[in-house]
C-alpha atoms as a PDB file:
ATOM      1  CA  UNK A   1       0.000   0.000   0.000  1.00  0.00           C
ATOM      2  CA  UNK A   2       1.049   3.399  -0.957  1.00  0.00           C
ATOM      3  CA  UNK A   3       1.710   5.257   2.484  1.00  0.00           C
ATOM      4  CA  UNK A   4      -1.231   8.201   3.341  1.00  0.00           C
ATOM      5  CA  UNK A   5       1.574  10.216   4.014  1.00  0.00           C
ATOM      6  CA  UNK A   6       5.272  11.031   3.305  1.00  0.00           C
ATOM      7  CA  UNK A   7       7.490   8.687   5.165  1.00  0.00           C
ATOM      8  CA  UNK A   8       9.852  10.849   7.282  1.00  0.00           C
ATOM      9  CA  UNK A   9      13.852  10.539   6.573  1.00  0.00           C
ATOM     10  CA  UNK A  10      14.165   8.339  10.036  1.00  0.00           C
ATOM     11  CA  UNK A  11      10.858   5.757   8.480  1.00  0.00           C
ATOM     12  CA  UNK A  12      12.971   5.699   5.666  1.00  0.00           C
ATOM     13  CA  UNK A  13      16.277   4.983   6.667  1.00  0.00           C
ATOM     14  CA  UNK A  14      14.571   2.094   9.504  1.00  0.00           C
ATOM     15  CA  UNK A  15      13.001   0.981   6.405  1.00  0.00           C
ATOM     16  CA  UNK A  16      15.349   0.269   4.000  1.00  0.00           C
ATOM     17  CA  UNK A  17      18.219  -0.433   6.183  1.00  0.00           C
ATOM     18  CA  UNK A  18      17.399  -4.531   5.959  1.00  0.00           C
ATOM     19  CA  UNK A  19      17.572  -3.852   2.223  1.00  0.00           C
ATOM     20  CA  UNK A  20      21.264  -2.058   2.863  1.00  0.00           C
ATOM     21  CA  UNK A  21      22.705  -5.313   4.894  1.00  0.00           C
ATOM     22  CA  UNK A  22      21.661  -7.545   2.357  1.00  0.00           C
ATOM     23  CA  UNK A  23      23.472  -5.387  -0.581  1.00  0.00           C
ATOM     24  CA  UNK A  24      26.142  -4.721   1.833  1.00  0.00           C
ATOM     25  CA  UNK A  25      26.509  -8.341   1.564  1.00  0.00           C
ATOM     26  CA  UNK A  26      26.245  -8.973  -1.952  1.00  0.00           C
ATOM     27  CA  UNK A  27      28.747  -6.310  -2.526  1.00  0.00           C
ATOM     28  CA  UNK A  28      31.251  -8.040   0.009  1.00  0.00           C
ATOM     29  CA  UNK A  29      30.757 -10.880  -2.171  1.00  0.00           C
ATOM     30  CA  UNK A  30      31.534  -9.924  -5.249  1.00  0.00           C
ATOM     31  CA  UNK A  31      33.779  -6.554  -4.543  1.00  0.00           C
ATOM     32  CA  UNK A  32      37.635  -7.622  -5.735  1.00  0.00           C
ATOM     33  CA  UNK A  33      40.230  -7.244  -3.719  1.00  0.00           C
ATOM     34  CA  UNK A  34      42.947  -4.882  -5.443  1.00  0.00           C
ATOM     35  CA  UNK A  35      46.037  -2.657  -4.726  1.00  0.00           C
ATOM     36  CA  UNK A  36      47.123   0.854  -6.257  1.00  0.00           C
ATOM     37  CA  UNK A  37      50.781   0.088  -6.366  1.00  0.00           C
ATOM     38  CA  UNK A  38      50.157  -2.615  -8.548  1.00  0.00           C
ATOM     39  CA  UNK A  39      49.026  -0.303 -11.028  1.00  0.00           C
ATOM     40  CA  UNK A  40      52.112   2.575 -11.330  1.00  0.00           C
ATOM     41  CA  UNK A  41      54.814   2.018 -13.151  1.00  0.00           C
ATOM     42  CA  UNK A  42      57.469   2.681 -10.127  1.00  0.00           C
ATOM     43  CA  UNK A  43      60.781   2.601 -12.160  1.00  0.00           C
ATOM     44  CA  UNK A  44      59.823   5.104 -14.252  1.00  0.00           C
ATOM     45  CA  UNK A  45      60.299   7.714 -11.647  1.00  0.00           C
ATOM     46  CA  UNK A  46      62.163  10.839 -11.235  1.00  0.00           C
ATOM     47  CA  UNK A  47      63.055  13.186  -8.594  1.00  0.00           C
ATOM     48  CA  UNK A  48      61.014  16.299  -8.680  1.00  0.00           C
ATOM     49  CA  UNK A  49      62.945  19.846  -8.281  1.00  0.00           C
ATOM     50  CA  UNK A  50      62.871  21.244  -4.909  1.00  0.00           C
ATOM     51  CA  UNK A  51      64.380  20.105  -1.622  1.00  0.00           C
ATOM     52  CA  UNK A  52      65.651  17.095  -3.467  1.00  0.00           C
ATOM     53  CA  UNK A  53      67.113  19.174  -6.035  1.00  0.00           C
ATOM     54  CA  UNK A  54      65.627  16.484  -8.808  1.00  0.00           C
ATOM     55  CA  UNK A  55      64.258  18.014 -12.289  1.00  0.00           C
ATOM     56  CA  UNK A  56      61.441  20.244 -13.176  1.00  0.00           C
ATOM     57  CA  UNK A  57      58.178  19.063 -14.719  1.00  0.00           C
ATOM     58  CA  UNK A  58      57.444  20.235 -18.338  1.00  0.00           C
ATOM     59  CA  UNK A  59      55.183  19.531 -20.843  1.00  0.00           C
ATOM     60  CA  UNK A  60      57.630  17.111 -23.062  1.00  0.00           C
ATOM     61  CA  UNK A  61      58.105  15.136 -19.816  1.00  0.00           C
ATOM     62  CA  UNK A  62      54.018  13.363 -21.443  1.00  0.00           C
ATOM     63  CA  UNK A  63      52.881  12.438 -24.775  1.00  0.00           C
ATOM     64  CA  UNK A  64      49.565  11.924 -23.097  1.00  0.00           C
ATOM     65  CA  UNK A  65      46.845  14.701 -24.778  1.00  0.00           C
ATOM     66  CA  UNK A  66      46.192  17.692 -23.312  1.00  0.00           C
ATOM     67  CA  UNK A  67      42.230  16.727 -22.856  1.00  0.00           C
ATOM     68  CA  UNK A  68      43.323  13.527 -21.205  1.00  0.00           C
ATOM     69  CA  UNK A  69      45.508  15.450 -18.710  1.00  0.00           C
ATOM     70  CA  UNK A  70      42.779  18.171 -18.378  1.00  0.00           C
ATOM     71  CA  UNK A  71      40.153  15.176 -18.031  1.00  0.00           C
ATOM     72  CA  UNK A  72      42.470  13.221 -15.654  1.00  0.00           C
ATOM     73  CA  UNK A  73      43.210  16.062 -13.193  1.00  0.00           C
ATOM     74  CA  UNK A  74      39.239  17.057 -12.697  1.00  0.00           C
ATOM     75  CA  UNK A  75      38.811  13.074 -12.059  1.00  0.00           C
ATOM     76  CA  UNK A  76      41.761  12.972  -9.513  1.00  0.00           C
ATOM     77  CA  UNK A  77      40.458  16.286  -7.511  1.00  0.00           C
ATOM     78  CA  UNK A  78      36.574  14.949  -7.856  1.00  0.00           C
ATOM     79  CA  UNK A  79      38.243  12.019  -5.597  1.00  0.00           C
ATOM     80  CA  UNK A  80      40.370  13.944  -3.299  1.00  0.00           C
ATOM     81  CA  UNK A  81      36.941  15.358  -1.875  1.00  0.00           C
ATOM     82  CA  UNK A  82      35.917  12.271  -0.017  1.00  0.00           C
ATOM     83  CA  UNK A  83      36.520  13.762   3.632  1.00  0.00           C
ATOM     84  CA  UNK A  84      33.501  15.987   2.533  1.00  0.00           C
ATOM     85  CA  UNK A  85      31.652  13.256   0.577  1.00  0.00           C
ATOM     86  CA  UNK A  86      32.363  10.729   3.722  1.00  0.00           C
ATOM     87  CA  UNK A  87      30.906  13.658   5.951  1.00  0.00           C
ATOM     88  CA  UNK A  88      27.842  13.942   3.831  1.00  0.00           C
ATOM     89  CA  UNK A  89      26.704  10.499   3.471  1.00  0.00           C
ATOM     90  CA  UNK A  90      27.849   9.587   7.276  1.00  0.00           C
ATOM     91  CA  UNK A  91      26.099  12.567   8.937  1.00  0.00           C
ATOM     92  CA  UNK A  92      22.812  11.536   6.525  1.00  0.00           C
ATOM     93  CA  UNK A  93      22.972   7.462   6.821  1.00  0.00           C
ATOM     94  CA  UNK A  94      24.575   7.252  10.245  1.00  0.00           C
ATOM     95  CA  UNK A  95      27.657   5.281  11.627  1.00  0.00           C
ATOM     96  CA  UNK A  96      25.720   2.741  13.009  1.00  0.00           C
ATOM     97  CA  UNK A  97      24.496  -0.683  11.864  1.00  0.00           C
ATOM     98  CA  UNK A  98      24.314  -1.674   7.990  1.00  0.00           C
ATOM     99  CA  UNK A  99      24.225   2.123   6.761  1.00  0.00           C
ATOM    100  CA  UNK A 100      26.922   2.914   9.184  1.00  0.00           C
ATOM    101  CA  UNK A 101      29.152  -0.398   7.778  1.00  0.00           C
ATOM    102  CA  UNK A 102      28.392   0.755   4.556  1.00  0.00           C
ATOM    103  CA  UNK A 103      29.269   4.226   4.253  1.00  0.00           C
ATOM    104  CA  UNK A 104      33.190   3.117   6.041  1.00  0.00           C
ATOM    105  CA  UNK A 105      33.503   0.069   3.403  1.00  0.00           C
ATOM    106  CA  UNK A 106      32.570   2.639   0.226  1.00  0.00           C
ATOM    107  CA  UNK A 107      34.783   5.645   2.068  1.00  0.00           C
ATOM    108  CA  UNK A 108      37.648   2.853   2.369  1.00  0.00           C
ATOM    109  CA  UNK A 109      37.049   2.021  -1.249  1.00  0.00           C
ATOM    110  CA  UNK A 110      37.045   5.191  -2.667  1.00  0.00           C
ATOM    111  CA  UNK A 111      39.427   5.820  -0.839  1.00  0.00           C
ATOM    112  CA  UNK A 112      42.198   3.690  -3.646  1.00  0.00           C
ATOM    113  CA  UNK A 113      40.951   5.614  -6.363  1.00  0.00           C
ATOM    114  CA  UNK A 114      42.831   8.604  -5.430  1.00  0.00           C
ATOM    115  CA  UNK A 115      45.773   7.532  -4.314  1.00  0.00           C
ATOM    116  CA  UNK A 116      45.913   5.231  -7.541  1.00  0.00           C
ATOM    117  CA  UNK A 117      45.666   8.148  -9.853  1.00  0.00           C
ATOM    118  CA  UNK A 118      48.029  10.193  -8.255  1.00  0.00           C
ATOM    119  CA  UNK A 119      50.974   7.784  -7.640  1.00  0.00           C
ATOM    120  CA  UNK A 120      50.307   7.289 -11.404  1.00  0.00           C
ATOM    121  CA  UNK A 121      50.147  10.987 -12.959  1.00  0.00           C
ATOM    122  CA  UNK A 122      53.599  11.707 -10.576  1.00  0.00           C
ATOM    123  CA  UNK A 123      55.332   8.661 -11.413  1.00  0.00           C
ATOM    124  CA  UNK A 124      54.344   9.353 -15.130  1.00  0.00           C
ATOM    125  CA  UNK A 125      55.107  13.018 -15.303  1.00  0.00           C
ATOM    126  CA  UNK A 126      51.591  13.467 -16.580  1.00  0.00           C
ATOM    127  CA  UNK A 127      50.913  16.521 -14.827  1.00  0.00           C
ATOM    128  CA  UNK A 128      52.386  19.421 -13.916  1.00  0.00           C
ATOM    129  CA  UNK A 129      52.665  18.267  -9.466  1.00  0.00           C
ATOM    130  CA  UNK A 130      52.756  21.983  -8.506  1.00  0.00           C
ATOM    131  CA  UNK A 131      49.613  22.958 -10.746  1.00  0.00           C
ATOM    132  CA  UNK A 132      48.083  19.853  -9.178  1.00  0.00           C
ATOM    133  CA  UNK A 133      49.008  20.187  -5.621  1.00  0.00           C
ATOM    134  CA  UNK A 134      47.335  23.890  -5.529  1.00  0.00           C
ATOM    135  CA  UNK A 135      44.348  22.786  -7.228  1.00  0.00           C
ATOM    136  CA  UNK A 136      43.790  20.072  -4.683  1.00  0.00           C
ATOM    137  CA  UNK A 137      44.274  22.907  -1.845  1.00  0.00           C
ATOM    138  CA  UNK A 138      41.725  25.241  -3.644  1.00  0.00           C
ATOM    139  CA  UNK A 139      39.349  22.926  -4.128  1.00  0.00           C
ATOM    140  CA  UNK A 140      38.925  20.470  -0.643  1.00  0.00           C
ATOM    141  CA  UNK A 141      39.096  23.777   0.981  1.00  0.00           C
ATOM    142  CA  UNK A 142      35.976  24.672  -0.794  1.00  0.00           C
ATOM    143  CA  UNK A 143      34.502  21.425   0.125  1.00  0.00           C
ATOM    144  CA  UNK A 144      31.642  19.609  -1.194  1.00  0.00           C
ATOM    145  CA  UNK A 145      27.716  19.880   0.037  1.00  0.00           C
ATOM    146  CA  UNK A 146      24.877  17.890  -1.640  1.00  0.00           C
ATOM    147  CA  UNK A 147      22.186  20.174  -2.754  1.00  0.00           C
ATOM    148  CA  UNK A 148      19.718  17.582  -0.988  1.00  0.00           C
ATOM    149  CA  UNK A 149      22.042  16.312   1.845  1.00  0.00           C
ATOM    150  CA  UNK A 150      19.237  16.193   4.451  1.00  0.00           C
ATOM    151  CA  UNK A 151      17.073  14.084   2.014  1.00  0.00           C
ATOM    152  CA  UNK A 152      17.441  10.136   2.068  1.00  0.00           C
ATOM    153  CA  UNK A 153      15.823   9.174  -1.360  1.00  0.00           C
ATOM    154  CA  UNK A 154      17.203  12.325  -3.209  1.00  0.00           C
ATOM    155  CA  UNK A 155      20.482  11.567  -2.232  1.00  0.00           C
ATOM    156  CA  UNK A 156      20.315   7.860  -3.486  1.00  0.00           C
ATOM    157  CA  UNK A 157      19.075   8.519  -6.528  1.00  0.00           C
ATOM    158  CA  UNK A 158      22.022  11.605  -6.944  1.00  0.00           C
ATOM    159  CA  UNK A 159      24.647   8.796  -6.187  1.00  0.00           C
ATOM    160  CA  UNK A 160      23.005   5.903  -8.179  1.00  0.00           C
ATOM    161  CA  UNK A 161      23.225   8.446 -11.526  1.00  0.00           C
ATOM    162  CA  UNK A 162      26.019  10.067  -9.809  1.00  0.00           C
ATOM    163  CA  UNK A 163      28.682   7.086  -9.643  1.00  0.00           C
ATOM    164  CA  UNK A 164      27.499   6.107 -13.233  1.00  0.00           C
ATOM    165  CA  UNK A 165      28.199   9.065 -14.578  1.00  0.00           C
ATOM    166  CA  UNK A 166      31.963   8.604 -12.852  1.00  0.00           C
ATOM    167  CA  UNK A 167      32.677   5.283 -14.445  1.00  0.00           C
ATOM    168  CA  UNK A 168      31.840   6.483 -17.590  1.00  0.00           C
ATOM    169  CA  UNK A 169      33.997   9.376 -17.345  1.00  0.00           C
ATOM    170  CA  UNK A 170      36.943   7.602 -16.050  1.00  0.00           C
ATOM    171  CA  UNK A 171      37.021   5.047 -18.419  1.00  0.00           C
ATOM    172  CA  UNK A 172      36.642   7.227 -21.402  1.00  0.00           C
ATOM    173  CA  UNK A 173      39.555   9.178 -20.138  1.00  0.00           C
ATOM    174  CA  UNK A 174      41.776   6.181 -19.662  1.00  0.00           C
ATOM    175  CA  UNK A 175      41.073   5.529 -23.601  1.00  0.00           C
ATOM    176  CA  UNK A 176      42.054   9.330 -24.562  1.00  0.00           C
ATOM    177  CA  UNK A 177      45.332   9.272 -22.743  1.00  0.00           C
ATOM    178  CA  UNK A 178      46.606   6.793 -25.039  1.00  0.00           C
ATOM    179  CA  UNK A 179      48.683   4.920 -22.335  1.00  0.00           C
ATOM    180  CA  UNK A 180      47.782   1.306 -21.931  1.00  0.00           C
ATOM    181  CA  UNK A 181      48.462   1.425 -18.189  1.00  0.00           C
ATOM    182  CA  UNK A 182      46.426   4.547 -17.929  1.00  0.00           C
ATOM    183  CA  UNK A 183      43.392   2.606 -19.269  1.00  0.00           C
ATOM    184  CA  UNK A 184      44.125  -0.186 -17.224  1.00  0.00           C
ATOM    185  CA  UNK A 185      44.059   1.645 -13.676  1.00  0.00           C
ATOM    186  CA  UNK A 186      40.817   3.873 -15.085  1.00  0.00           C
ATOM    187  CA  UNK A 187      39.348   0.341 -16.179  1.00  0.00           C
ATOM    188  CA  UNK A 188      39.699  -0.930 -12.544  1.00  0.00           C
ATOM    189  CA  UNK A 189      38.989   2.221 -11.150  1.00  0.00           C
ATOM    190  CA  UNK A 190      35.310   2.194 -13.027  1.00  0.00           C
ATOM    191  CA  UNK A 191      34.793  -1.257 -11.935  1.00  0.00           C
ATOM    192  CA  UNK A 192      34.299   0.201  -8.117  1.00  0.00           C
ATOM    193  CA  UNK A 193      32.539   2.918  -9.326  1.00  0.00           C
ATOM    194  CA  UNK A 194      29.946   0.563 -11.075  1.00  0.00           C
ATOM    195  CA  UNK A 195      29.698  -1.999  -7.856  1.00  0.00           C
ATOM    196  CA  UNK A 196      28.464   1.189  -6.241  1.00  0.00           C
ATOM    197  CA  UNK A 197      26.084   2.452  -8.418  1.00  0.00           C
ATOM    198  CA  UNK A 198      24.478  -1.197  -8.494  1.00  0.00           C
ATOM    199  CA  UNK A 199      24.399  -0.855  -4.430  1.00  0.00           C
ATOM    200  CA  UNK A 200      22.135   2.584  -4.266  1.00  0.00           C
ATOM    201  CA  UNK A 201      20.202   1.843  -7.738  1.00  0.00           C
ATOM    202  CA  UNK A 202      19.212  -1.191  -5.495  1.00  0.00           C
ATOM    203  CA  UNK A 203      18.454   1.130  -3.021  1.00  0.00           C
ATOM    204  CA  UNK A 204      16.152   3.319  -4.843  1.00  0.00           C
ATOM    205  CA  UNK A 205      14.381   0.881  -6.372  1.00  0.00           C
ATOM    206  CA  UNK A 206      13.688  -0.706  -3.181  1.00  0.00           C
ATOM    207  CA  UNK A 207      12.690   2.762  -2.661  1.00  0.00           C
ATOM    208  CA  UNK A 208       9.708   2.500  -5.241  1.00  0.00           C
ATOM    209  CA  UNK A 209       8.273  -0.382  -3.695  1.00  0.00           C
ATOM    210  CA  UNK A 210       8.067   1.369  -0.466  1.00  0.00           C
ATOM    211  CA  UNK A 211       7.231   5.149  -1.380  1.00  0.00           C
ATOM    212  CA  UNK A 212       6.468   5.275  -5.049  1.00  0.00           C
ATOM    213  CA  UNK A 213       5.515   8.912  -4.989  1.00  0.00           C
ATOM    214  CA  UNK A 214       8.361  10.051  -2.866  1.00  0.00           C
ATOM    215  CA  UNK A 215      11.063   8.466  -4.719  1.00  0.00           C
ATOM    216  CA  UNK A 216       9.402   9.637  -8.070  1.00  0.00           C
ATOM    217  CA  UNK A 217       9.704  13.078  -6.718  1.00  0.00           C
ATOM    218  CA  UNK A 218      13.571  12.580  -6.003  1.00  0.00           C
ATOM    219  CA  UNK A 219      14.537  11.271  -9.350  1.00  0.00           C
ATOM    220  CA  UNK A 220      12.798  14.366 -10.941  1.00  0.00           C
ATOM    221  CA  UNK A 221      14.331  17.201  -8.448  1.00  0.00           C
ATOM    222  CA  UNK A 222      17.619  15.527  -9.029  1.00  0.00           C
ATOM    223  CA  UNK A 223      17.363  15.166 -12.506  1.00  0.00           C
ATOM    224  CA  UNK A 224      16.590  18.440 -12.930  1.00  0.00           C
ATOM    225  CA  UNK A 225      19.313  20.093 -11.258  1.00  0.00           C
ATOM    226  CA  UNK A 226      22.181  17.233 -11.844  1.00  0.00           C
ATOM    227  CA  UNK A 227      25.759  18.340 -11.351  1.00  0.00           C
ATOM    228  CA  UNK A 228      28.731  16.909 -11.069  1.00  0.00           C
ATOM    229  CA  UNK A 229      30.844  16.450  -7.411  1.00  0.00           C
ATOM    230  CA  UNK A 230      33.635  17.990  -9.555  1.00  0.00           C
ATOM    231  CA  UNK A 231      31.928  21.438 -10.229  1.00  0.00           C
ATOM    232  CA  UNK A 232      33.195  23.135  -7.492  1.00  0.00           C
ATOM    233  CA  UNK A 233      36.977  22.846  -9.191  1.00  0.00           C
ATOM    234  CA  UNK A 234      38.145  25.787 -10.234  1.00  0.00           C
ATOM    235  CA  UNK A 235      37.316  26.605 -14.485  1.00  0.00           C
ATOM    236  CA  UNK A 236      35.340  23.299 -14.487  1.00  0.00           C
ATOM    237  CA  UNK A 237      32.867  24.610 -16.753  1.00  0.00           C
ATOM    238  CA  UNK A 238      36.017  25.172 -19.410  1.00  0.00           C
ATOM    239  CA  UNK A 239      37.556  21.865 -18.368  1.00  0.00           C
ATOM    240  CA  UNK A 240      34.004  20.264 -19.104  1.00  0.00           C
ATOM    241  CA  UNK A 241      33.386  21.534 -22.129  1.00  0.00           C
ATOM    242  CA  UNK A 242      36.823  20.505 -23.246  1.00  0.00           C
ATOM    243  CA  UNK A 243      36.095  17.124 -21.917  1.00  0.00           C
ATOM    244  CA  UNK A 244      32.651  17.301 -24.179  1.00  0.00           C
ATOM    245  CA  UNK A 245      34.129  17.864 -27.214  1.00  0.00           C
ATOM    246  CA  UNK A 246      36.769  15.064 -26.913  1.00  0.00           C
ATOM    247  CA  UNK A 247      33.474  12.542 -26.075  1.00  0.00           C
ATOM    248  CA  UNK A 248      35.031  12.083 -22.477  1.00  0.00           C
ATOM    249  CA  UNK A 249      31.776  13.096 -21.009  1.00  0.00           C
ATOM    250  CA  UNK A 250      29.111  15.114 -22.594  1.00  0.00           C
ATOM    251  CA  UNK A 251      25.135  15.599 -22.610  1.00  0.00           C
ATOM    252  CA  UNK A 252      24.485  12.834 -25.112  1.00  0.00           C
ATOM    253  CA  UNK A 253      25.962  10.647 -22.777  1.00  0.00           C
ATOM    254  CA  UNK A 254      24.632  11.799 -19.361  1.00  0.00           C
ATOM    255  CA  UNK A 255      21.146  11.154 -20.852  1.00  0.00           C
ATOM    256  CA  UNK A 256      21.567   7.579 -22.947  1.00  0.00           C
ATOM    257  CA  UNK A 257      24.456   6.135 -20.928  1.00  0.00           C
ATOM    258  CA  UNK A 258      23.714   7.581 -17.697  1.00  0.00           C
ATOM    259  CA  UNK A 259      20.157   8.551 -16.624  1.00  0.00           C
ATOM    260  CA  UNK A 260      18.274   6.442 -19.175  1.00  0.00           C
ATOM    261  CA  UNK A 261      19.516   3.068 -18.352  1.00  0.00           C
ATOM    262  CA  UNK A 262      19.371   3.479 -14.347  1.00  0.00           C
ATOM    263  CA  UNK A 263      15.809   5.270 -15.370  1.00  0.00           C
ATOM    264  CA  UNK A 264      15.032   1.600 -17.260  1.00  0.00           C
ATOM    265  CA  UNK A 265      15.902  -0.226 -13.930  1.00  0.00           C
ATOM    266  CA  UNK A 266      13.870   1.410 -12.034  1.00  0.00           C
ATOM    267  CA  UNK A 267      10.652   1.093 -14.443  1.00  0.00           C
ATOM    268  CA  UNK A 268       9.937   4.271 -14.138  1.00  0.00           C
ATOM    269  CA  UNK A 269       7.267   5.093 -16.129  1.00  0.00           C
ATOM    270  CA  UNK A 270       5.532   1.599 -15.465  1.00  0.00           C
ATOM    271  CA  UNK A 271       5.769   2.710 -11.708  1.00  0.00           C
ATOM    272  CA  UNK A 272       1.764   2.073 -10.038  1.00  0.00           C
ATOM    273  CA  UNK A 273      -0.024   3.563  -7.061  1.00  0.00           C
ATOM    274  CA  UNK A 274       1.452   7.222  -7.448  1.00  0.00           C
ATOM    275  CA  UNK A 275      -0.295   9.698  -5.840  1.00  0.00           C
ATOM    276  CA  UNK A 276      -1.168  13.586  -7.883  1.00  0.00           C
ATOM    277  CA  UNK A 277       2.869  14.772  -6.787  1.00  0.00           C
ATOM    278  CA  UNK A 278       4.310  11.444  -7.952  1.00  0.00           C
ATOM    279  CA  UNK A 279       2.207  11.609 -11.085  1.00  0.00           C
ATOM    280  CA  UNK A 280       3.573  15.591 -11.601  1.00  0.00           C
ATOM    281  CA  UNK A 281       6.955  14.458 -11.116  1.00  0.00           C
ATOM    282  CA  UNK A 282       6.902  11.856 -13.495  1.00  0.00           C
ATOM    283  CA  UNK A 283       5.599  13.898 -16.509  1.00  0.00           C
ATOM    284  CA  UNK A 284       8.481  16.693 -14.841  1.00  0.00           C
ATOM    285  CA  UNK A 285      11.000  13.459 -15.609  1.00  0.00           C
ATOM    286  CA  UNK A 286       9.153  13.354 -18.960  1.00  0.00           C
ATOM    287  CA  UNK A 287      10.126  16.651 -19.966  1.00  0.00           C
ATOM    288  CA  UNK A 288      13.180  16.538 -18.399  1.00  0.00           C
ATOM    289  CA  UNK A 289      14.625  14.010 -20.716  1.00  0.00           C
ATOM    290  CA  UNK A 290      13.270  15.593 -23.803  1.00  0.00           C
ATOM    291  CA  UNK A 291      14.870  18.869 -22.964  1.00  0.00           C
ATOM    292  CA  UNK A 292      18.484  16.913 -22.211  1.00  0.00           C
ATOM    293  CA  UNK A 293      17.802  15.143 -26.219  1.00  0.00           C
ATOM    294  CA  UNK A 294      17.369  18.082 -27.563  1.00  0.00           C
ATOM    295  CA  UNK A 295      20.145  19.904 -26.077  1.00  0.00           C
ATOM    296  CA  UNK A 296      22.293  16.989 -26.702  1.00  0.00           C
ATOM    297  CA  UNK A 297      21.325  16.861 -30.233  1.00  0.00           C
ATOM    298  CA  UNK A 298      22.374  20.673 -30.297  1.00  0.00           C
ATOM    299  CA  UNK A 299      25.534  20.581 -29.082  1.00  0.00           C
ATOM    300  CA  UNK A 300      26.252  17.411 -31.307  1.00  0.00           C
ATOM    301  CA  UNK A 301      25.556  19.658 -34.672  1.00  0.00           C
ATOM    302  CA  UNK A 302      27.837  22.218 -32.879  1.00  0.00           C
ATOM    303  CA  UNK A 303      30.627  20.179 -32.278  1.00  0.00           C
ATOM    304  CA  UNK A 304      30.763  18.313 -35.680  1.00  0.00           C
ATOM    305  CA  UNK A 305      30.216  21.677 -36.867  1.00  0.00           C
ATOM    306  CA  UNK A 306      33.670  22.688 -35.279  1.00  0.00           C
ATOM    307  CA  UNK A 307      34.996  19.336 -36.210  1.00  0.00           C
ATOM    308  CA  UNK A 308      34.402  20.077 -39.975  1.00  0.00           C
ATOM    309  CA  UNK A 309      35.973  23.389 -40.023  1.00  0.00           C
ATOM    310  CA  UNK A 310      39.089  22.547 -38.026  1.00  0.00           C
ATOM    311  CA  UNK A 311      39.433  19.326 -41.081  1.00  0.00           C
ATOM    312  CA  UNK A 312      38.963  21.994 -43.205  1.00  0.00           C
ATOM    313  CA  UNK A 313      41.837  24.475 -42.466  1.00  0.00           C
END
């Protein structure tokens, strides 16, 4: 039975949490053990300039592209911000019992992703470590805050588009650097990223068995106003775009690859017993999506526009 009224964000958490230990254990399961160094080339190395009194980065130091370094920095600083992301989900889900286990196992597993990339784009030479290191300060001093961080169901069904959205973008960048390895670490990298979105699409759909109307509502709020943990970085909306036009991550994607198949999973428009606000917010969805295909389809003519007259010159 639909509920009369809204379940409040305790009801919900109490609700689903037997749903959390049992994809908590599922993920423990199948989750594969791995380790960062086994991913950097090591011997490779050189010593930096500084106290060590090694040599200076500079650009010939990579042949990787300048969009796969670009794309490859804004993924390394979206993952340095997991204090703030750990602080979000722990003050929301709690420390305690299966939400509590939860939110330490995906902190501890997000946790190799940075320290992966890094060890990699410094062993490498891929980046400029100065440039890096101050854009790291800048932006976990900024922090991160989820627009709807005291809302349970709006904040699964950010994450469950949210950590989609991530694999895709770092395994596209791994295949525009160009570097085997690169790929490799990205490839593994996106593997965690999926095993998490699988846990809170779970979630949410468990969601829509218990409050149809009020889950319907978060997919359509969040939808709506969708952004990337990496937008606080300073000049991301130059950095994206860049990333766009190389097809690291762009609209076309975020609506077939991203929000349309989680969308699917969830059945959304199949969804029964909605009440007049879960009805709106599914015709809101509606339009939603139409709005994101046509402004894909825009910025598609514009970029093979662009394309054409760079071949042509």
């Amino acid at each position: 039975m639909t509920p009369a009224t809204p379940l409040s964000q305790v009801a919900l958490l109490t609700e689903l949490e037997p749903v959390v230990a049992s994809n908590l254990d599922r993920h423990l399961q199948i989750a594969k053990e791995w380790f960062p160094h086994e991913y950097v080339p090591w011997s490779e190395g050189r010593t930096y300039d500084g106290i060590l009194a090694g040599e200076p980065w500079t650009p010939e130091d990579t042949r990787i592209p300048e969009v796969a370094r670009t794309a490859l920095v804004v993924n390394l600083l979206t993952e340095d911000n997991l204090p703030s992301y750990h602080h979000e989900i722990a003050t929301l889900f709690g420390r305690d019992g299966a939400w509590g286990t939860w939110v330490h196992r995906w902190t501890a597993e997000e946790g190799r992703h940075g320290t992966a990339i890094r060890d990699y784009l410094t062993v490498t030479r891929a980046v400029d470590p100065v440039a890096l290191e101050r854009a790291r300060m800048v932006h976990m001093s900024a922090g991160y805050s989820n627009v709807h961080d005291d809302e349970v169901l709006h904040s699964l069904a950010y994450v469950s588009f949210q950590e989609l959205a991530t694999r895709i973008s770092h395994r596209n960048t791994g295949r525009a650097t160009g570097d085997p390895r690169c790929e490799q670490l990205l490839a593994r990298v996106a593997a965690d990223e999926n095993l998490h979105m699988v846990f809170y699409r779970n979630l949410l759909a468990a969601a829509f068995e218990l409050a149809p109307s009020q889950a319907m509502r978060a997919v359509a709020d969040v939808v709506s106003d969708f952004q990337m943990p990496g937008n606080g970085i300073d000049g991301f909306a130059r950095k994206s775009v860049a990333m766009a036009l190389a097809g690291i991550y762009d609209l076309r994607q975020h609506r077939d690859e991203v929000l349309m198949p989680v969308l699917r999973q969830w059945n959304v428009w199949d969804v029964p017993r909605l009440d007049a606000d879960g009805e709106l917010a599914r015709e809101q969805l509606a339009a939603q999506l139409a709005e994101l295909e046509q402004a894909a389809s825009r910025f598609e003519e514009k970029r093979d526009a662009r394309q054409a007259r760079l071949d042509a010159r």
